[in-house]
N, C-alpha and C. Protein backbone atom coordinates (compact mmCIF):
# COMPACT_ATOMS: atom_id res chain seq x y z
N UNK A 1 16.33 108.24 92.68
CA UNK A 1 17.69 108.15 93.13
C UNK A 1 18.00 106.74 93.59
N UNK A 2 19.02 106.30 93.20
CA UNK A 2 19.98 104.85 94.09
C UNK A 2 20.64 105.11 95.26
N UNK A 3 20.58 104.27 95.48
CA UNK A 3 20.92 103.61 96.83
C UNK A 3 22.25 104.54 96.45
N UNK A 4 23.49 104.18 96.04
CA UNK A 4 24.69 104.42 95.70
C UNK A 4 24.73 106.27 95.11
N UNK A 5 23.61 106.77 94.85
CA UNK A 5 23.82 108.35 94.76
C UNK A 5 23.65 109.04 96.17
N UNK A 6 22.42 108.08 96.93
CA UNK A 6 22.80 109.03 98.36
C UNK A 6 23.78 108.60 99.03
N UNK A 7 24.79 107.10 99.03
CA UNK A 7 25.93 106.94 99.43
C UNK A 7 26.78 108.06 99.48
N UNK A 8 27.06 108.13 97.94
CA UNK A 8 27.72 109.52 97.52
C UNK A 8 27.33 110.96 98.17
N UNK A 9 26.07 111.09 98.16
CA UNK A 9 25.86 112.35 99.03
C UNK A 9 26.27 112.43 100.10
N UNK A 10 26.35 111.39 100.78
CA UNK A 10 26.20 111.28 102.52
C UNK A 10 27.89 111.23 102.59
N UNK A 11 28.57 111.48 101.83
CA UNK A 11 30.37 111.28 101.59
C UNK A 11 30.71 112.49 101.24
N UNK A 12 30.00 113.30 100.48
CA UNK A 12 30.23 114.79 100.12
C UNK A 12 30.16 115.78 100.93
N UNK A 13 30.63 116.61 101.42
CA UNK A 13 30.09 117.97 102.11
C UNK A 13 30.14 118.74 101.44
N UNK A 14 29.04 119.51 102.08
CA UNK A 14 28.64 121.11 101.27
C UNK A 14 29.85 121.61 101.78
N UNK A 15 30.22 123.02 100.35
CA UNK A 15 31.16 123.71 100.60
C UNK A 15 31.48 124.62 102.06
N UNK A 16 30.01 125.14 102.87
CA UNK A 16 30.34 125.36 103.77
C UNK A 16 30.96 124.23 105.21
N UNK A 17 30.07 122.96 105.01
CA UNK A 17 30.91 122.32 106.06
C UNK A 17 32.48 121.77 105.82
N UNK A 18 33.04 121.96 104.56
CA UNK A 18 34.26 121.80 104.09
C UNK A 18 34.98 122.86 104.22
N UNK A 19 34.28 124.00 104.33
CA UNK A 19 35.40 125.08 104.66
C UNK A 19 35.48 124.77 106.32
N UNK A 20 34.42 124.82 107.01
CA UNK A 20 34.55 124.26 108.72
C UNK A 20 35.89 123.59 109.10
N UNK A 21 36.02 122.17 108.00
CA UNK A 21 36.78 121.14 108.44
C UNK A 21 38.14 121.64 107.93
N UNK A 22 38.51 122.87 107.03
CA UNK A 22 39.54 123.31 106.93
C UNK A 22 40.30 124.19 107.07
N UNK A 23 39.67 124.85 107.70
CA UNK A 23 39.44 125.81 109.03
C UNK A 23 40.06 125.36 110.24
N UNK A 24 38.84 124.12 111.03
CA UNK A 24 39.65 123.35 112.03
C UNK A 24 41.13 122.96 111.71
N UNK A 25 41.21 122.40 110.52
CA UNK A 25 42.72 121.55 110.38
C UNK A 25 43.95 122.81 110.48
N UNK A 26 43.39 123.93 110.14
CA UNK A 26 44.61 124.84 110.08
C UNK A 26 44.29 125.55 111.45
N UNK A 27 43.57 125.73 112.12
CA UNK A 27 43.75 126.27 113.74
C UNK A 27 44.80 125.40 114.50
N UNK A 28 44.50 123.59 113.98
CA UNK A 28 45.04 123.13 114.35
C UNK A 28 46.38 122.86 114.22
N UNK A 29 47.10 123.44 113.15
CA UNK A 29 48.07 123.31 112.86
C UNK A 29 48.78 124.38 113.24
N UNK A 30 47.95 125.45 112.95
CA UNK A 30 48.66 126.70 113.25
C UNK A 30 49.08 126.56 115.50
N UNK A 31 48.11 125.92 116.27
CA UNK A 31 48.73 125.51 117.53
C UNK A 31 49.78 124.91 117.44
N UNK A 32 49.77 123.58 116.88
CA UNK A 32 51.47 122.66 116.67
C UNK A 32 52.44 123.58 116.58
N UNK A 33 52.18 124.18 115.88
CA UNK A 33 53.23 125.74 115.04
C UNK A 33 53.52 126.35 116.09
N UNK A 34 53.03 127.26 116.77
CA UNK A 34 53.22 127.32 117.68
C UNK A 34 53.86 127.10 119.08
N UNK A 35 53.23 125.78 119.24
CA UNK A 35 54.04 124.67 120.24
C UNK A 35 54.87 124.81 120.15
N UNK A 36 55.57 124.24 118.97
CA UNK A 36 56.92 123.81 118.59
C UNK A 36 57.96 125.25 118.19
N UNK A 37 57.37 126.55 118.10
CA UNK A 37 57.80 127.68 118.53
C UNK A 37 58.18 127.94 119.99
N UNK A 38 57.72 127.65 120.41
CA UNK A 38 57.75 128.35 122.12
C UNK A 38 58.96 127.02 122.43
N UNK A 39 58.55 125.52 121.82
CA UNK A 39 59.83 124.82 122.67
C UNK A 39 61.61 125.13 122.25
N UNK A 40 61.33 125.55 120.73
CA UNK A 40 62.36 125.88 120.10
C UNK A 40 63.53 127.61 120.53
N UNK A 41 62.08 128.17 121.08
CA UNK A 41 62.58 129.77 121.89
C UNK A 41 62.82 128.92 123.20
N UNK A 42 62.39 128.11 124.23
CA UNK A 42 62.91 127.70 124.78
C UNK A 42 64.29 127.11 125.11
N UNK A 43 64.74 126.21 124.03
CA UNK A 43 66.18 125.45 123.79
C UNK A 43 66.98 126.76 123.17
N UNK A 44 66.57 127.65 122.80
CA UNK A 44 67.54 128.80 122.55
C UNK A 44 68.20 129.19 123.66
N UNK A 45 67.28 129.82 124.61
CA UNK A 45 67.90 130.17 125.78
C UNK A 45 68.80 129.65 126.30
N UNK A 46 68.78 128.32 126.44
CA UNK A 46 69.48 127.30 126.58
C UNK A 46 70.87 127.06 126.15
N UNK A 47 71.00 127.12 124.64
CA UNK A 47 72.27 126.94 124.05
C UNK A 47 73.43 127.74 124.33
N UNK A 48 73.42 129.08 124.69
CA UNK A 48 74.98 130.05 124.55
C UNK A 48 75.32 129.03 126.11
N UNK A 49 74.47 129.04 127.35
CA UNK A 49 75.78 128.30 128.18
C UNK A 49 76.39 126.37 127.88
N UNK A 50 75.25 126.19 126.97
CA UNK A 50 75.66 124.76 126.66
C UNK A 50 76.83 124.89 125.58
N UNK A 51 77.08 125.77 125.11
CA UNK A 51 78.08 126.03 123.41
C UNK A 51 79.60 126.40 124.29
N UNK A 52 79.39 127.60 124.94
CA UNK A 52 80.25 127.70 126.08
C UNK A 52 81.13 126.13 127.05
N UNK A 53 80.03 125.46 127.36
CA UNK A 53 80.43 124.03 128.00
C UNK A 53 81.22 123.16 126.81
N UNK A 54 80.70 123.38 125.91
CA UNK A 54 80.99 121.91 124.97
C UNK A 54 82.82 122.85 124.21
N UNK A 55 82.93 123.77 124.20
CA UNK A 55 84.06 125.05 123.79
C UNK A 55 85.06 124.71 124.70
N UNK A 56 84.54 124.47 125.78
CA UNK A 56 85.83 124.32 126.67
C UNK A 56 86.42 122.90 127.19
N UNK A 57 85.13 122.32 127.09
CA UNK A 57 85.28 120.74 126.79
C UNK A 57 86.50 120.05 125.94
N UNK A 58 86.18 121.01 124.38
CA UNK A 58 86.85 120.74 123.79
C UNK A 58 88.14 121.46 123.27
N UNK A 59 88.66 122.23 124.03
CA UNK A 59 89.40 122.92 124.10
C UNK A 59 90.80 122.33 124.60
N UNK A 60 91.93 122.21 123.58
CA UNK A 60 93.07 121.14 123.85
C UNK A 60 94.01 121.96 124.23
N UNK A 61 94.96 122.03 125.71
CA UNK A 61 96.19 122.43 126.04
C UNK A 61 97.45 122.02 125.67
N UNK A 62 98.04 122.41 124.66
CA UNK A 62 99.50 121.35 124.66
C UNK A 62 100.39 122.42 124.70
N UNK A 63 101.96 122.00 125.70
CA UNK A 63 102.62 122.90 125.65
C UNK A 63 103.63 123.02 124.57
N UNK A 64 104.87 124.29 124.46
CA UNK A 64 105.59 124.55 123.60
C UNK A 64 106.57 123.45 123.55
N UNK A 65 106.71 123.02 124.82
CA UNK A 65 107.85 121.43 124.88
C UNK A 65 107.24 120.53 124.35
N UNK A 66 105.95 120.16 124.15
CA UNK A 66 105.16 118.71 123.70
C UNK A 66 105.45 119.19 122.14
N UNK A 67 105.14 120.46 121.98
CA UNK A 67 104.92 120.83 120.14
C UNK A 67 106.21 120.50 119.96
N UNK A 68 107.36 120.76 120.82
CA UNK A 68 108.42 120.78 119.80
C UNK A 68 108.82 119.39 119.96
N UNK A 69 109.02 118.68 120.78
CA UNK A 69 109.22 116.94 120.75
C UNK A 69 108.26 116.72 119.61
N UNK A 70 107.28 116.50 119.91
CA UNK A 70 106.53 115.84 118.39
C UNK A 70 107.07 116.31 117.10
N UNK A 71 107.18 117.77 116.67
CA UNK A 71 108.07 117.84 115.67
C UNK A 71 109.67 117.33 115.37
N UNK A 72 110.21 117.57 116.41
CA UNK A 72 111.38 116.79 116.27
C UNK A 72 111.07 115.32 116.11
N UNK A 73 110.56 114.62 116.90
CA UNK A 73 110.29 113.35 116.81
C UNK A 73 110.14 113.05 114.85
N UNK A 74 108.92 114.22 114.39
CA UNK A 74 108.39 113.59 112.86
C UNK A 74 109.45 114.05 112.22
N UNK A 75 110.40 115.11 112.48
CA UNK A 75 111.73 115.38 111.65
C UNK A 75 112.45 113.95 111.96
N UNK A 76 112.63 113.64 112.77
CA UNK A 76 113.87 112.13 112.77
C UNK A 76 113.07 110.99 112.20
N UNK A 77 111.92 110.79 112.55
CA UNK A 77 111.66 109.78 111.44
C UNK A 77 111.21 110.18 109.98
N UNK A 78 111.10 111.16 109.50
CA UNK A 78 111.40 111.55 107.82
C UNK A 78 112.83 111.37 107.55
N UNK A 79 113.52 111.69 108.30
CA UNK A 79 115.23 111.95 107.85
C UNK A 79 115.79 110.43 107.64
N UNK A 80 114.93 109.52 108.46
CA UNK A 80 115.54 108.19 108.56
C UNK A 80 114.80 107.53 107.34
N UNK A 81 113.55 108.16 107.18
CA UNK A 81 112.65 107.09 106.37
C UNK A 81 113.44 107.47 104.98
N UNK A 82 113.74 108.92 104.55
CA UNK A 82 114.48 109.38 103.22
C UNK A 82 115.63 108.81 103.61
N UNK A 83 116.53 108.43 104.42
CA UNK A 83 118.05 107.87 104.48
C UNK A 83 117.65 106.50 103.85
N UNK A 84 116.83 105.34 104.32
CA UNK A 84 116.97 104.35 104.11
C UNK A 84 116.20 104.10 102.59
N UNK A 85 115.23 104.87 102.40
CA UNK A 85 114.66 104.83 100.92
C UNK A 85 116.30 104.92 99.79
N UNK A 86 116.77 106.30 100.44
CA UNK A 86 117.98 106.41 99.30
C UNK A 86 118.52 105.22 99.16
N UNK A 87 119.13 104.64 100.47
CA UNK A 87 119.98 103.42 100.45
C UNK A 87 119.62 102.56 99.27
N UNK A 88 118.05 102.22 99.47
CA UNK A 88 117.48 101.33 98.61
C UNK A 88 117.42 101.64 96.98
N UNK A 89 116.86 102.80 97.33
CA UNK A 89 117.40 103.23 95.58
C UNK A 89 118.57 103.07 94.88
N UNK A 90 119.62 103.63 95.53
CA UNK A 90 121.04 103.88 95.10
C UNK A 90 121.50 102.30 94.69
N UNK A 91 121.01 101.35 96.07
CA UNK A 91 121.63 99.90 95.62
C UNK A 91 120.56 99.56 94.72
N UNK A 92 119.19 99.61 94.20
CA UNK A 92 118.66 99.18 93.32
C UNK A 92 119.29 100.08 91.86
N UNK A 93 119.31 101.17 91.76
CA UNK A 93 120.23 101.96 90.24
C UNK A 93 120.97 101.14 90.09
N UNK A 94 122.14 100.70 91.28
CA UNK A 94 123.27 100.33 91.02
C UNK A 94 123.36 98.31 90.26
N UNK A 95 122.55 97.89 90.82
CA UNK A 95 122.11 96.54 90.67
C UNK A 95 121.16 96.32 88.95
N UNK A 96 120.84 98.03 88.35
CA UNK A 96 120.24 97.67 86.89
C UNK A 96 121.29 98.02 86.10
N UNK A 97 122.11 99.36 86.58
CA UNK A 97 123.61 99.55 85.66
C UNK A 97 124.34 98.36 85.83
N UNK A 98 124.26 97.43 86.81
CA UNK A 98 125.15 96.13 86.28
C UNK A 98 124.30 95.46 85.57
N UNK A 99 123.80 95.12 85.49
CA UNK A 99 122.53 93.83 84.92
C UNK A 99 122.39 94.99 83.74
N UNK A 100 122.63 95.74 83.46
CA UNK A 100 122.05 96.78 81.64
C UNK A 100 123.66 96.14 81.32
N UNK A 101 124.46 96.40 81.40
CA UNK A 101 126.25 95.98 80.84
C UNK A 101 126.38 94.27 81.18
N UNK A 102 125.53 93.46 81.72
CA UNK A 102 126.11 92.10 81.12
C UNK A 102 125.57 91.59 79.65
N UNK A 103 126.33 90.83 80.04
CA UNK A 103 126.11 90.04 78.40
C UNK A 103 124.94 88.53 78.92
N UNK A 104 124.02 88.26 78.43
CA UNK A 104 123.12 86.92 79.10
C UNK A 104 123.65 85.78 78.12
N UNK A 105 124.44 84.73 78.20
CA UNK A 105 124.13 83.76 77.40
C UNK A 105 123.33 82.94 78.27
N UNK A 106 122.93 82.10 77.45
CA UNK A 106 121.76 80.78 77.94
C UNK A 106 122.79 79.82 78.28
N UNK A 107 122.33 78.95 79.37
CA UNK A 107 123.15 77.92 79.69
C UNK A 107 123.90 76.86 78.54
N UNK A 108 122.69 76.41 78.19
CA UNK A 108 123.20 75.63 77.01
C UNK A 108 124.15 76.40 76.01
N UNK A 109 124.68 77.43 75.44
CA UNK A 109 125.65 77.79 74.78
C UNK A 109 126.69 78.06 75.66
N UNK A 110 126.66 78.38 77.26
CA UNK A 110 127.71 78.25 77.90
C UNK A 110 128.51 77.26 77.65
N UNK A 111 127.79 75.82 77.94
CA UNK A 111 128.11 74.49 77.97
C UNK A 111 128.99 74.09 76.42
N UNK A 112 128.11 74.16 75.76
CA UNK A 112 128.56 73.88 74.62
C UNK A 112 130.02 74.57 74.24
N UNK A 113 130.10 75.97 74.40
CA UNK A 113 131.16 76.47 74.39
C UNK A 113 132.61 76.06 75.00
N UNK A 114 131.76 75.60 76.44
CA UNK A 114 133.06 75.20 77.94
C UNK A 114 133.31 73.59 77.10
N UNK A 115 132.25 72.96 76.65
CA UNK A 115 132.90 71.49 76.01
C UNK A 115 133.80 71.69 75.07
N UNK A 116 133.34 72.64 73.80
CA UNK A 116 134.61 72.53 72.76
C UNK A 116 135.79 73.32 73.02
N UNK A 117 135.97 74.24 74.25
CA UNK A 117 137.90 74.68 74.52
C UNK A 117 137.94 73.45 75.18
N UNK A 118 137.32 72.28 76.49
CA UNK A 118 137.97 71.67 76.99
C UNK A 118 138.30 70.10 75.61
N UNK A 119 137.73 70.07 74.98
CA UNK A 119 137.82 68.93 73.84
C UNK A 119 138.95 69.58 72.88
N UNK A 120 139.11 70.78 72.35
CA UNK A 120 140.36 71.17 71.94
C UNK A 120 141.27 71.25 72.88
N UNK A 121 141.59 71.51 73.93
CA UNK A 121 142.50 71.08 74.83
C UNK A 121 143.09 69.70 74.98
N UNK A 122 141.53 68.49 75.26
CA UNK A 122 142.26 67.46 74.72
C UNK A 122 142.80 66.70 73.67
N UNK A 123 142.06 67.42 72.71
CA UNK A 123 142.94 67.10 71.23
C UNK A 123 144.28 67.36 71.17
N UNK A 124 144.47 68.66 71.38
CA UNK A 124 145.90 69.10 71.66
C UNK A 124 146.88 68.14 72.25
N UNK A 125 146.22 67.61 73.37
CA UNK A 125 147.07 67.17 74.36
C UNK A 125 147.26 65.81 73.40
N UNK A 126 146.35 64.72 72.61
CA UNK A 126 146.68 63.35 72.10
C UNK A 126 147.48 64.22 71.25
N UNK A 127 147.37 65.36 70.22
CA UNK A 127 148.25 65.33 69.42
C UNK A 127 149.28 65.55 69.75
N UNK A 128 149.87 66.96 70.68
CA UNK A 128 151.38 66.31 71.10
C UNK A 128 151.63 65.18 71.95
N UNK A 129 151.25 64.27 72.11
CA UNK A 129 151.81 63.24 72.70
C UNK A 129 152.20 62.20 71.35
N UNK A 130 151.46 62.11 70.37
CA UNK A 130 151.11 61.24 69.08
C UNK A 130 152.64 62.02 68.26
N UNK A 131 152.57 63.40 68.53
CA UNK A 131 153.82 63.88 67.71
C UNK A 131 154.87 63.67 68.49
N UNK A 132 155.16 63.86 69.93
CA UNK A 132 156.09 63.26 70.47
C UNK A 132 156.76 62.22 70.12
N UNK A 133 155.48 60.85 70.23
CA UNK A 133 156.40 59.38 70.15
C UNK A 133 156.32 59.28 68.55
N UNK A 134 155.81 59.53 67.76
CA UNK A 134 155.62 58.83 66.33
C UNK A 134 155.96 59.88 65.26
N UNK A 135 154.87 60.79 64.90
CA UNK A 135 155.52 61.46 63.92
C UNK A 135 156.42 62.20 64.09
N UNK A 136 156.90 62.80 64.59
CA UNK A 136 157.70 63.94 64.87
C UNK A 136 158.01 65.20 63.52
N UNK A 137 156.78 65.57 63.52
CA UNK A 137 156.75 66.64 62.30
C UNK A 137 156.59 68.00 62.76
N UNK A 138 157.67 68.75 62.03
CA UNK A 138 157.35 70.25 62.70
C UNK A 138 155.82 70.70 62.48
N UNK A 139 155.60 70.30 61.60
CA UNK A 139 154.23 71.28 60.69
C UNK A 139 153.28 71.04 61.94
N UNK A 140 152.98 70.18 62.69
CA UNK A 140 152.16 69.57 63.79
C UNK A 140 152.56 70.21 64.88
N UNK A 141 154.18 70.64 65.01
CA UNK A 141 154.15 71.77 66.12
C UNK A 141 153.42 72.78 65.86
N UNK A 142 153.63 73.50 64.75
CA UNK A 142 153.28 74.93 64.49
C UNK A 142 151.83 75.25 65.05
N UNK A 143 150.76 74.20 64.22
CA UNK A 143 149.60 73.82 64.24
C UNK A 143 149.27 74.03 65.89
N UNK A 144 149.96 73.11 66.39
CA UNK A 144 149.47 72.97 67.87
C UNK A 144 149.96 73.93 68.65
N UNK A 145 150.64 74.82 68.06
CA UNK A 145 151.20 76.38 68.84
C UNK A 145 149.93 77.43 68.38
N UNK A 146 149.52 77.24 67.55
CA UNK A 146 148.72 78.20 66.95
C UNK A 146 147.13 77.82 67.67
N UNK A 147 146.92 76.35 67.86
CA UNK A 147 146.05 75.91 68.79
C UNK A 147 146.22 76.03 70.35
N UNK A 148 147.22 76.01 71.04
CA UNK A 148 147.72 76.95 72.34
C UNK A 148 147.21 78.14 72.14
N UNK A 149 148.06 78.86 71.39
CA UNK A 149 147.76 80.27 71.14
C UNK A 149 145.69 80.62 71.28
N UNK A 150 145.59 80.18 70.50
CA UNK A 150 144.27 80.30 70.27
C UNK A 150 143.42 80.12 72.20
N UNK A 151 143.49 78.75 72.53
CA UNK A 151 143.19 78.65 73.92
C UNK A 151 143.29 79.67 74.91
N UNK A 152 144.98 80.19 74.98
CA UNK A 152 145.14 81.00 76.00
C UNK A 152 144.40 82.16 75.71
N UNK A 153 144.10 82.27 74.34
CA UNK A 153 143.54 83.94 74.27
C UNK A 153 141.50 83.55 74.46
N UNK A 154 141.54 82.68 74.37
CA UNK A 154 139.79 82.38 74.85
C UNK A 154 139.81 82.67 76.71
N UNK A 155 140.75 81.86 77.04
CA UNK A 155 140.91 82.22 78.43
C UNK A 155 140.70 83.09 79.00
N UNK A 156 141.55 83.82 78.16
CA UNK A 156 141.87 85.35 79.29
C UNK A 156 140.98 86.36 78.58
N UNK A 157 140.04 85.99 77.40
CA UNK A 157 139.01 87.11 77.26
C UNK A 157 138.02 86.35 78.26
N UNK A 158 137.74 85.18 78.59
CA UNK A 158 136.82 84.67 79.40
C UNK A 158 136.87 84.95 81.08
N UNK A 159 138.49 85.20 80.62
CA UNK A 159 138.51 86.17 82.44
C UNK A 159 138.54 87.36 82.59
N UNK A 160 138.93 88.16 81.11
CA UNK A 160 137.90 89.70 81.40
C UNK A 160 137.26 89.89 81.21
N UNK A 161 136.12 89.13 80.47
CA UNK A 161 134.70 89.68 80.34
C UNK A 161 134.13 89.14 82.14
N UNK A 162 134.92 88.07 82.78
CA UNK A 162 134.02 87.77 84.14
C UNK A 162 134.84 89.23 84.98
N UNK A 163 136.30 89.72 84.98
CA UNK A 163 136.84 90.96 85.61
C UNK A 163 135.41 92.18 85.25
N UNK A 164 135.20 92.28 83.95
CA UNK A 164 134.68 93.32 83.69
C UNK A 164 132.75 93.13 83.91
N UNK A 165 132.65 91.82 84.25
CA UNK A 165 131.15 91.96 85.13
C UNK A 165 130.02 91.74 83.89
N UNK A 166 130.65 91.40 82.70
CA UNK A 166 129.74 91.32 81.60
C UNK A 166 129.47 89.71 81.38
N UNK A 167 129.72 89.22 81.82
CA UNK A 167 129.30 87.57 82.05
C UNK A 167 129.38 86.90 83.38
């Protein structure tokens, strides 16, 4: 035999001293068990007047006057919070039904537009003055009546489309 087989022996126990040592371990456990039985029937006893204490502890009084102020109270601020939401809605609907019915031009075709009535305006104006002193031809009235004409009616669609909120 080696050195290292009676190592091994001297590390092994026979089955009877292994039943010994597992034996001991469960006497011993089975006491803990125990123990911790008897402390646990102990804290029983214990609990119905501690459950009782902590029940009444927590036990909240409020009267029928507090319940009903607080409800009234959360009725007036719902009634106010839905009043002012509507407000906001109603003026926001009302602020996309205008803005859905305008018309958008871009600045630059505004401009361009506002230059050529005010440049036909002043054309108008050199030509009757030019027909006044020099030519004096009807055909140049007509023309420049029909160019009036024309103006006043740009006008006044330019002041009902701004009456009617579409520009």
């Amino acid at each position: 035999m080696t050195t290292d087989e009676l190592r091994g022996m001297l590390d092994e126990y026979t089955p009877e001293q292994q039943m010994e040592i597992d034996a001991k371990a469960v006497i011993e456990g089975a006491k803990a068990i125990a123990g911790a039985l008897s402390q646990i029937s102990a804290c029983q006893d214990r609990l119905p007047p501690l459950i009782a204490t902590l029940q009444q502890a927590t036990r909240l009084h409020i009267s029928e006057d507090t319940i009903s102020a607080i409800e009234k109270a959360g009725h007036d601020a719902g009634e106010r919070a839905a009043a002012a939401f509507k407000q906001s809605v109603h003026a926001a609907i009302a602020e996309a039904r205008r803005s859905v019915s305008q018309v958008s031009l871009p600045a630059c075709i505004a401009f361009v537009l506002l230059f050529l009535l005010l440049s036909l305006a002043a054309f108008s104006g050199i030509v009757v003055y030019i027909n006044l002193t020099v030519w004096h031809n009807p055909a140049v009235w007509r023309a420049l009546w029909i160019a009036a004409v024309f103006f006043a009616f740009s006008v006044a669609m330019l002041a009902l489309l701004r009456h009617m909120e579409w520009i």
